[in-house]
N, C-alpha and C. Protein backbone atom coordinates (compact mmCIF):
# COMPACT_ATOMS: atom_id res chain seq x y z
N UNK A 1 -20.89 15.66 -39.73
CA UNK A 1 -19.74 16.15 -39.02
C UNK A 1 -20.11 16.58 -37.60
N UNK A 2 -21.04 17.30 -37.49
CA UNK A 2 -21.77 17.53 -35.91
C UNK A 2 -22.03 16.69 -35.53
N UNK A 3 -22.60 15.69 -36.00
CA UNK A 3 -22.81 14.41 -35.34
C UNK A 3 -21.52 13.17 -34.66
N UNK A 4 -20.40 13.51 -35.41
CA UNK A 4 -19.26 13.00 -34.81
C UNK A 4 -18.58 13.79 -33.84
N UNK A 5 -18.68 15.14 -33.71
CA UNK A 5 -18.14 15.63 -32.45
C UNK A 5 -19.40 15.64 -31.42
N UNK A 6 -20.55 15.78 -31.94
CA UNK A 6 -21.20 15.12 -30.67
C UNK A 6 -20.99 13.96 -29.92
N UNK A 7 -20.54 12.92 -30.78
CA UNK A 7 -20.29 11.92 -30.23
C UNK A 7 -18.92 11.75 -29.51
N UNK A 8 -18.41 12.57 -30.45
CA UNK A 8 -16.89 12.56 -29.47
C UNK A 8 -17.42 13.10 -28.05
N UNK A 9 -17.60 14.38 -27.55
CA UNK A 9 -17.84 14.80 -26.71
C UNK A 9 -18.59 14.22 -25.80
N UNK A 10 -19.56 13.28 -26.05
CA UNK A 10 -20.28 12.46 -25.17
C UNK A 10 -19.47 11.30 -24.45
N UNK A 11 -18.45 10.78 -25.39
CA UNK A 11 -17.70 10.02 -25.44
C UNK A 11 -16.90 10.68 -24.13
N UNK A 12 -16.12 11.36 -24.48
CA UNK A 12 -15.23 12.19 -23.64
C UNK A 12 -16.22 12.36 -21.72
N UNK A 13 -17.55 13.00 -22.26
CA UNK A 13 -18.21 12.93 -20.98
C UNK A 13 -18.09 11.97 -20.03
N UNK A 14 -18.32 10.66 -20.52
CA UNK A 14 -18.76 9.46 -20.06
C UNK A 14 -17.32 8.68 -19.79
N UNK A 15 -16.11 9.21 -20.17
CA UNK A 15 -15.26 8.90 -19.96
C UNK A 15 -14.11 9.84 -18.46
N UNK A 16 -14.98 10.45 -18.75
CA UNK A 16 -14.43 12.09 -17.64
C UNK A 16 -15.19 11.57 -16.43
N UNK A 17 -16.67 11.20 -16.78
CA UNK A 17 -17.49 10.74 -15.53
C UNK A 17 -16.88 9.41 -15.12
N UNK A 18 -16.41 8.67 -15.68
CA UNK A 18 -16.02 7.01 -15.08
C UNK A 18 -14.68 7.65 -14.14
N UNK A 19 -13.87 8.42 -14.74
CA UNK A 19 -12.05 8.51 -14.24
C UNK A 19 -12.98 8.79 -12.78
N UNK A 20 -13.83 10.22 -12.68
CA UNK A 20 -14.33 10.70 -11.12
C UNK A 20 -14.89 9.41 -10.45
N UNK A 21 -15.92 8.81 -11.22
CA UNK A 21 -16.22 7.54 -10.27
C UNK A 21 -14.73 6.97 -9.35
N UNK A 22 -14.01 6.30 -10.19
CA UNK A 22 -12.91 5.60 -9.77
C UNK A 22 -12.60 6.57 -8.81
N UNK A 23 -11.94 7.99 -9.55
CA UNK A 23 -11.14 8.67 -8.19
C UNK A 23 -11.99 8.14 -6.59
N UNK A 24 -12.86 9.17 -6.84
CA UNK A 24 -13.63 8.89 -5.40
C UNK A 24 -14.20 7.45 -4.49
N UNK A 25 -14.37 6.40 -5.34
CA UNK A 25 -13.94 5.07 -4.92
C UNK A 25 -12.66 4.95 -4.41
N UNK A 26 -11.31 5.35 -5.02
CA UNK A 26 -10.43 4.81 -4.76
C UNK A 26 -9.97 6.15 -3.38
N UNK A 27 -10.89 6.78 -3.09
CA UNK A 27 -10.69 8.11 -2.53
C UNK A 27 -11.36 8.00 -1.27
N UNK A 28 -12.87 6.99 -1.02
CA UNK A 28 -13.54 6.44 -0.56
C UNK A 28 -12.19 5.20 0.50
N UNK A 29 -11.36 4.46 -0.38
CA UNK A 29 -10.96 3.51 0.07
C UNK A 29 -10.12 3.92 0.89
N UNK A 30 -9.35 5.30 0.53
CA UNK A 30 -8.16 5.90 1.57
C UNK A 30 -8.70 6.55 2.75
N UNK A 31 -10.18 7.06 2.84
CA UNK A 31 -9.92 7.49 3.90
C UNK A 31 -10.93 6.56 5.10
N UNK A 32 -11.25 4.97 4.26
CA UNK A 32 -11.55 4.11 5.23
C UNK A 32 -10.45 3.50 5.62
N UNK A 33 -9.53 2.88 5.19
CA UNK A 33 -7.95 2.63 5.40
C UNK A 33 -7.57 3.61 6.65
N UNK A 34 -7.57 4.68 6.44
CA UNK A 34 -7.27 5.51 7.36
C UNK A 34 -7.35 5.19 8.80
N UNK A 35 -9.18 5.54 8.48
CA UNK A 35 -9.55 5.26 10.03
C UNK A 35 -9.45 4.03 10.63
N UNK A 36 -9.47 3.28 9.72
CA UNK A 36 -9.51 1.29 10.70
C UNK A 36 -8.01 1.55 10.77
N UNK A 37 -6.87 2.38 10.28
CA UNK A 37 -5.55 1.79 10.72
C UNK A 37 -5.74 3.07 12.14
N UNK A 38 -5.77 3.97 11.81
CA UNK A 38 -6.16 4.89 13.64
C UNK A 38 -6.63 4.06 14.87
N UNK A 39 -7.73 3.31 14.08
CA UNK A 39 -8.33 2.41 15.00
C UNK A 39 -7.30 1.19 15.93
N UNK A 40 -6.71 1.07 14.97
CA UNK A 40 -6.00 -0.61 14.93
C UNK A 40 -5.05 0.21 16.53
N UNK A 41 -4.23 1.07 16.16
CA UNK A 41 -3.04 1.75 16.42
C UNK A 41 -3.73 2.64 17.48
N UNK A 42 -4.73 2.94 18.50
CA UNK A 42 -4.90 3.85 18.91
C UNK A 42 -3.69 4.53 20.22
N UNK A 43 -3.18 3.53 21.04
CA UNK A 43 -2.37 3.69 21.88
C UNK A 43 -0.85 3.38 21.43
N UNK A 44 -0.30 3.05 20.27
CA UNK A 44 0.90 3.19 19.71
C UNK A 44 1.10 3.94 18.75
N UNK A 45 2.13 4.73 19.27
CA UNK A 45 2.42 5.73 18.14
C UNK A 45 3.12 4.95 17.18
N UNK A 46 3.04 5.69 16.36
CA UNK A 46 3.75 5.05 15.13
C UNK A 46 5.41 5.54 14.94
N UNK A 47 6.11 4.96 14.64
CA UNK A 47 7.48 4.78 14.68
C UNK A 47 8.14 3.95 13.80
N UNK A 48 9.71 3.84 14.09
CA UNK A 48 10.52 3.32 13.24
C UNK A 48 10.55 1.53 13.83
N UNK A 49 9.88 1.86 15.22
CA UNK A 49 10.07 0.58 15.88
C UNK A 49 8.34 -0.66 15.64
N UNK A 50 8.01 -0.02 15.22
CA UNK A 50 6.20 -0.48 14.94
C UNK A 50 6.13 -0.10 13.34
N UNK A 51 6.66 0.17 12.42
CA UNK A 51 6.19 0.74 10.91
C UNK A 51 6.10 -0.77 10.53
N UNK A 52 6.70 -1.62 10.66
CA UNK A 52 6.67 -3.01 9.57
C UNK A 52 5.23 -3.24 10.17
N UNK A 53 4.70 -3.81 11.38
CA UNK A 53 3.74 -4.12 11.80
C UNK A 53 2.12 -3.27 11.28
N UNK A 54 2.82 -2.03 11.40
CA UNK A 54 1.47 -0.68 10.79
C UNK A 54 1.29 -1.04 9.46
N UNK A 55 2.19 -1.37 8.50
CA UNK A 55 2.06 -2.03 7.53
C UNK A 55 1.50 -3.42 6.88
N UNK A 56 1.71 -4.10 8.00
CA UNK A 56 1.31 -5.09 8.00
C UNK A 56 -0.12 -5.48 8.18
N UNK A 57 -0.92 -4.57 9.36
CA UNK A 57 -2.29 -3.99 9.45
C UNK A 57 -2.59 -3.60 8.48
N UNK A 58 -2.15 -2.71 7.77
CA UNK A 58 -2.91 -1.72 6.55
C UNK A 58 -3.00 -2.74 5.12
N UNK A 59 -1.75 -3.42 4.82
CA UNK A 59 -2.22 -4.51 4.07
C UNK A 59 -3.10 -5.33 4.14
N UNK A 60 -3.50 -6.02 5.42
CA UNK A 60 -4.98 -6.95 5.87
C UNK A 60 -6.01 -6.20 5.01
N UNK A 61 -6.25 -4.88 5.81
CA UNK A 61 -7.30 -3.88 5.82
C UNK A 61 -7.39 -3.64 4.07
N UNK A 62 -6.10 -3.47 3.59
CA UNK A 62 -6.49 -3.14 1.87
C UNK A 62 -6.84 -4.60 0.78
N UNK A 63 -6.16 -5.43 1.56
CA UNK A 63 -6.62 -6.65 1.03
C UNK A 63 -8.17 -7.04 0.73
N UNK A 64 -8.80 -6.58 1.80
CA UNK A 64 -10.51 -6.83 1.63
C UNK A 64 -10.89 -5.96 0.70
N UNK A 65 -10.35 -4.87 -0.27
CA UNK A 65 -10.96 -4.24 -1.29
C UNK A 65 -11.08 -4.99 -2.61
N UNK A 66 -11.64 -5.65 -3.00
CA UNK A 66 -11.01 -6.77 -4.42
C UNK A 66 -11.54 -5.78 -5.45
N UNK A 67 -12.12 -4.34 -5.48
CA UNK A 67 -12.13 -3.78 -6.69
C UNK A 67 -10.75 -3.33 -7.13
N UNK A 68 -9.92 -3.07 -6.25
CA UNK A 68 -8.66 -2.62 -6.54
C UNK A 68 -7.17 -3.66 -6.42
N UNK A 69 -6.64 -3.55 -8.02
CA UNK A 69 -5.45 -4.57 -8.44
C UNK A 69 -4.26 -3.85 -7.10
N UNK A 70 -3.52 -4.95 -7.63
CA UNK A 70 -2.15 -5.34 -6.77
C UNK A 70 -1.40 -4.10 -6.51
N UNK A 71 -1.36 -3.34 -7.48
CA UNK A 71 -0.69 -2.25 -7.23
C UNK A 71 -1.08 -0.93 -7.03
N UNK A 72 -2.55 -0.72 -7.06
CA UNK A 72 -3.54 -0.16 -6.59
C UNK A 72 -3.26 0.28 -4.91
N UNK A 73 -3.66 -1.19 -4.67
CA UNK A 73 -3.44 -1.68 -2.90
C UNK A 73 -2.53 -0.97 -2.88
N UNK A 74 -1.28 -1.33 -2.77
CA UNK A 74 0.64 -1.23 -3.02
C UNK A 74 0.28 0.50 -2.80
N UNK A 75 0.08 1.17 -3.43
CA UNK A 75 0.17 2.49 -3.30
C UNK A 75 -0.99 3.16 -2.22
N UNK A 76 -2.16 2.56 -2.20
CA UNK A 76 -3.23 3.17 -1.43
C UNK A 76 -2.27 2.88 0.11
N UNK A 77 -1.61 1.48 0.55
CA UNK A 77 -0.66 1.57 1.48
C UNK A 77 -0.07 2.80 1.74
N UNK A 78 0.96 2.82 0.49
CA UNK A 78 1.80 4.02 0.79
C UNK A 78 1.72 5.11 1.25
N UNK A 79 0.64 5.69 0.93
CA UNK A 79 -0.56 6.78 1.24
C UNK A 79 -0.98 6.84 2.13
N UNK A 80 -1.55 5.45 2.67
CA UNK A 80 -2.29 5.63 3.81
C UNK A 80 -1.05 5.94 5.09
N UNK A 81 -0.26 5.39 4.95
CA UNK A 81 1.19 5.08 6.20
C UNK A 81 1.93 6.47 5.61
N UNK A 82 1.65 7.33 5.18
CA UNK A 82 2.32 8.48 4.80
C UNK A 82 1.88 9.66 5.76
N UNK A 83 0.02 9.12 5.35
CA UNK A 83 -0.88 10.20 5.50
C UNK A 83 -0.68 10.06 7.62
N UNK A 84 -0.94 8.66 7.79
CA UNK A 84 -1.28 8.66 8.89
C UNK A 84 0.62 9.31 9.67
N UNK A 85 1.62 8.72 9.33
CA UNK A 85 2.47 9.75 9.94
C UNK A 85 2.56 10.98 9.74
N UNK A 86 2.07 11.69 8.93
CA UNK A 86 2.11 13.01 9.01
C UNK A 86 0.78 14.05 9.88
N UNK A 87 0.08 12.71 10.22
CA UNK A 87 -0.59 13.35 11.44
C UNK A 87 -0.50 12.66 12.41
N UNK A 88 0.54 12.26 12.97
CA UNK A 88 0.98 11.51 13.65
C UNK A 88 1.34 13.02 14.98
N UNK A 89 1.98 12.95 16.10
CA UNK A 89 2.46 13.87 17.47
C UNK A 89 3.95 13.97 16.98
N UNK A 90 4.16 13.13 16.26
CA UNK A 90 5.91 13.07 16.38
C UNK A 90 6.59 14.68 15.97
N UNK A 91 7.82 14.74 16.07
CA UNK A 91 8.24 16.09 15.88
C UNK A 91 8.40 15.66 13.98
N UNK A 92 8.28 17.20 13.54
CA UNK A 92 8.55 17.27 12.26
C UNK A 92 9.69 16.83 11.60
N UNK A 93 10.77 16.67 12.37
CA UNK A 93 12.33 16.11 11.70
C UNK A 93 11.83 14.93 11.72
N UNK A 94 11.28 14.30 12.81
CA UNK A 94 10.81 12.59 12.90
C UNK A 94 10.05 11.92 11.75
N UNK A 95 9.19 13.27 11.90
CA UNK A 95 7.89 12.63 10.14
C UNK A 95 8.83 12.32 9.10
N UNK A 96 9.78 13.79 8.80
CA UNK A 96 10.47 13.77 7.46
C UNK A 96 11.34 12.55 7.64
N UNK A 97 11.80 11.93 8.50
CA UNK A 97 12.46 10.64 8.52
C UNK A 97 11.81 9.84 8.14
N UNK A 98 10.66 9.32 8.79
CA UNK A 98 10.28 8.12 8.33
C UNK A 98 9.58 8.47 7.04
N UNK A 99 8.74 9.50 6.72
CA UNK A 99 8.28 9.84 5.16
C UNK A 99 9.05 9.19 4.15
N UNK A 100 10.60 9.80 4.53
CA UNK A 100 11.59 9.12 3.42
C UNK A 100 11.48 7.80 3.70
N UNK A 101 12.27 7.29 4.83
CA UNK A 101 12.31 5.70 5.12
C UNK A 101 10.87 5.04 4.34
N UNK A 102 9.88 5.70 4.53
CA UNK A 102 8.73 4.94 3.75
C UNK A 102 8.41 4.93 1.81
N UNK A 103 9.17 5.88 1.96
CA UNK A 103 9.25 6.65 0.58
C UNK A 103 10.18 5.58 -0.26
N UNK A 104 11.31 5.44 0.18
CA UNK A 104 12.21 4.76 -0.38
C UNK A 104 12.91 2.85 0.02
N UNK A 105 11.59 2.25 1.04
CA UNK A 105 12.02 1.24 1.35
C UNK A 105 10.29 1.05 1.34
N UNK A 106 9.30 1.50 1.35
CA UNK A 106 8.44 0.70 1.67
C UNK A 106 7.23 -0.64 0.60
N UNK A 107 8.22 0.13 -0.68
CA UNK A 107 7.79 -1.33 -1.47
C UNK A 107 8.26 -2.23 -1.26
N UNK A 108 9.73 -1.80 -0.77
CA UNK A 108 10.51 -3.22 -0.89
C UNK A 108 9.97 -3.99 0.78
N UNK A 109 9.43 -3.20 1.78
CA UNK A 109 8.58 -4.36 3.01
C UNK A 109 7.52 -4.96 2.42
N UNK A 110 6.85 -4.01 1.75
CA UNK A 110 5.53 -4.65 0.91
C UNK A 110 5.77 -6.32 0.44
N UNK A 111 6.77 -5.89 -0.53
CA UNK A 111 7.29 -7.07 -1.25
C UNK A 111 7.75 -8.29 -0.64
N UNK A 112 8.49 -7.86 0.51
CA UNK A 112 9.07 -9.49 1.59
C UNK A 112 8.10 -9.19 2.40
N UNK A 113 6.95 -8.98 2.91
CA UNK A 113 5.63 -9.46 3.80
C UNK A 113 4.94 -10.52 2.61
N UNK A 114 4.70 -9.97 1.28
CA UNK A 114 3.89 -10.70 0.58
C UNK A 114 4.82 -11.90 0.00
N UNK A 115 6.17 -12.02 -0.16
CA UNK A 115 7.02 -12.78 -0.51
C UNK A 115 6.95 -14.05 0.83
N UNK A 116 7.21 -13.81 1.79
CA UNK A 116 7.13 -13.97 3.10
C UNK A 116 5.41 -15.24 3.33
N UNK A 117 4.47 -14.16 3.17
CA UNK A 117 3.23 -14.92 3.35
C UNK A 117 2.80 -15.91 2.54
N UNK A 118 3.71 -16.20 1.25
CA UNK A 118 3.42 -17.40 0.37
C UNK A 118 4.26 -17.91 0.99
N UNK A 119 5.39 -18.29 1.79
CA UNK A 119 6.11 -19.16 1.90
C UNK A 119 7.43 -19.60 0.65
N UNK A 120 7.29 -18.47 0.20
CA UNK A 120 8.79 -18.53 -1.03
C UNK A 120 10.13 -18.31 0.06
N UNK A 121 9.94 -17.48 0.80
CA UNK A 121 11.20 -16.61 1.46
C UNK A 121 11.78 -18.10 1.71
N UNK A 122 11.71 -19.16 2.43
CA UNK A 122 11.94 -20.13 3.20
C UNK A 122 12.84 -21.23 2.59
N UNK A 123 11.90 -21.41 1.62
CA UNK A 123 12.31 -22.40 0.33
C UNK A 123 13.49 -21.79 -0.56
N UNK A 124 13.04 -20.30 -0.37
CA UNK A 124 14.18 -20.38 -1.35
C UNK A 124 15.78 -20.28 -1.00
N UNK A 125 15.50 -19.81 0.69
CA UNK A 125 17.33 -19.88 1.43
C UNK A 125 17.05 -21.23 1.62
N UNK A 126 16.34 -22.01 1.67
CA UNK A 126 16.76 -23.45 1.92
C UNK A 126 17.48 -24.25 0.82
N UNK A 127 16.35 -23.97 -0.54
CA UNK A 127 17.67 -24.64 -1.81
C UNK A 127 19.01 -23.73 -1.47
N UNK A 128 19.16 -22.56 -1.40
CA UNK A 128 20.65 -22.11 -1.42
C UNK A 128 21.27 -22.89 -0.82
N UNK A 129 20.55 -22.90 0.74
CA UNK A 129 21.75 -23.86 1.68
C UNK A 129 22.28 -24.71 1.12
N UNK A 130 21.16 -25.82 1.04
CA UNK A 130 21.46 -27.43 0.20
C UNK A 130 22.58 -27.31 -0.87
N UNK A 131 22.81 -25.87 -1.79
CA UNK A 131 23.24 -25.67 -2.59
C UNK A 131 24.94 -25.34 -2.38
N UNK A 132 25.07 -24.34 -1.40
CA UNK A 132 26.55 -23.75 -0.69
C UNK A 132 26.81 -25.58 0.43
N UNK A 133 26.08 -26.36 1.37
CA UNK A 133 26.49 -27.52 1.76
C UNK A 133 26.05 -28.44 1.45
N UNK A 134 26.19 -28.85 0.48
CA UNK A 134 25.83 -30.45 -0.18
C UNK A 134 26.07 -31.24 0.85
N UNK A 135 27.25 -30.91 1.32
CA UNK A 135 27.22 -32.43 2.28
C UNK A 135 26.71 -32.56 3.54
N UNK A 136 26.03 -31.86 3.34
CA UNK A 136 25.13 -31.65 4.95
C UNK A 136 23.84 -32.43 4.70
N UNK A 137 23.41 -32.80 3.42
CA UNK A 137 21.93 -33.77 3.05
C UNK A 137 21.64 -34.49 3.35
């Protein structure tokens, strides 16, 4: 019986030690993200008029991590374009704007950049067309 909660507990150790590995890898990855998007961006502030593009950078930049899945990335984004406007100069009503705007639209840019970069977006209003004017073929 001691011998199975030893083992549990070791178990548990080695399982407590892997979650910290990951954290701090994946903790490691946010605050290199960080700085190469500071980098990227040094003379543009960030805004409502530049966020698709800042995004668009930070995806490149998370793309080169291949330890971390699709939705991994997807959120280390979110984070990172969160983190970096909230230390951004802008006034505080400004952050809480785009925070939300990012909060509540920025999977869905995620989604039509990566929709977008396969070349689906194109094809697929094109069958529509063909579809609403047949006789235009």
């Amino acid at each position: 019986m001691a011998d199975n909660i030893i083992k549990k507990l070791n178990n548990s150790v080695k399982q407590t030690a892997n979650n910290v590995e990951k954290e701090n890898v994946k903790l490691s990855f946010f605050e290199d993200a960080l700085s190469k998007i500071k980098k990227e961006i040094v003379n543009d502030e960030i805004g409502i008029d530049n966020i698709v593009i800042t995004i668009i950078k930070l995806m490149e930049i998370v793309e080169k991590y291949k330890s971390l899945n699709g939705l991994e990335k997807r959120i280390l984004v979110m984070k990172v374009i969160s983190k970096h406007i909230e230390n951004s100069n802008m006034s505080e009503d400004d952050k809480s704007n785009m925070i939300y705007i990012i909060d509540n639209t920025g999977s869905q840019i995620i989604d039509t950049i990566i929709f977008t970069s396969k070349g689906k977006l194109f094809k697929s209003f094109k069958g529509r067309l063909f579809k609403m004017f047949s006789c235009c073929k």
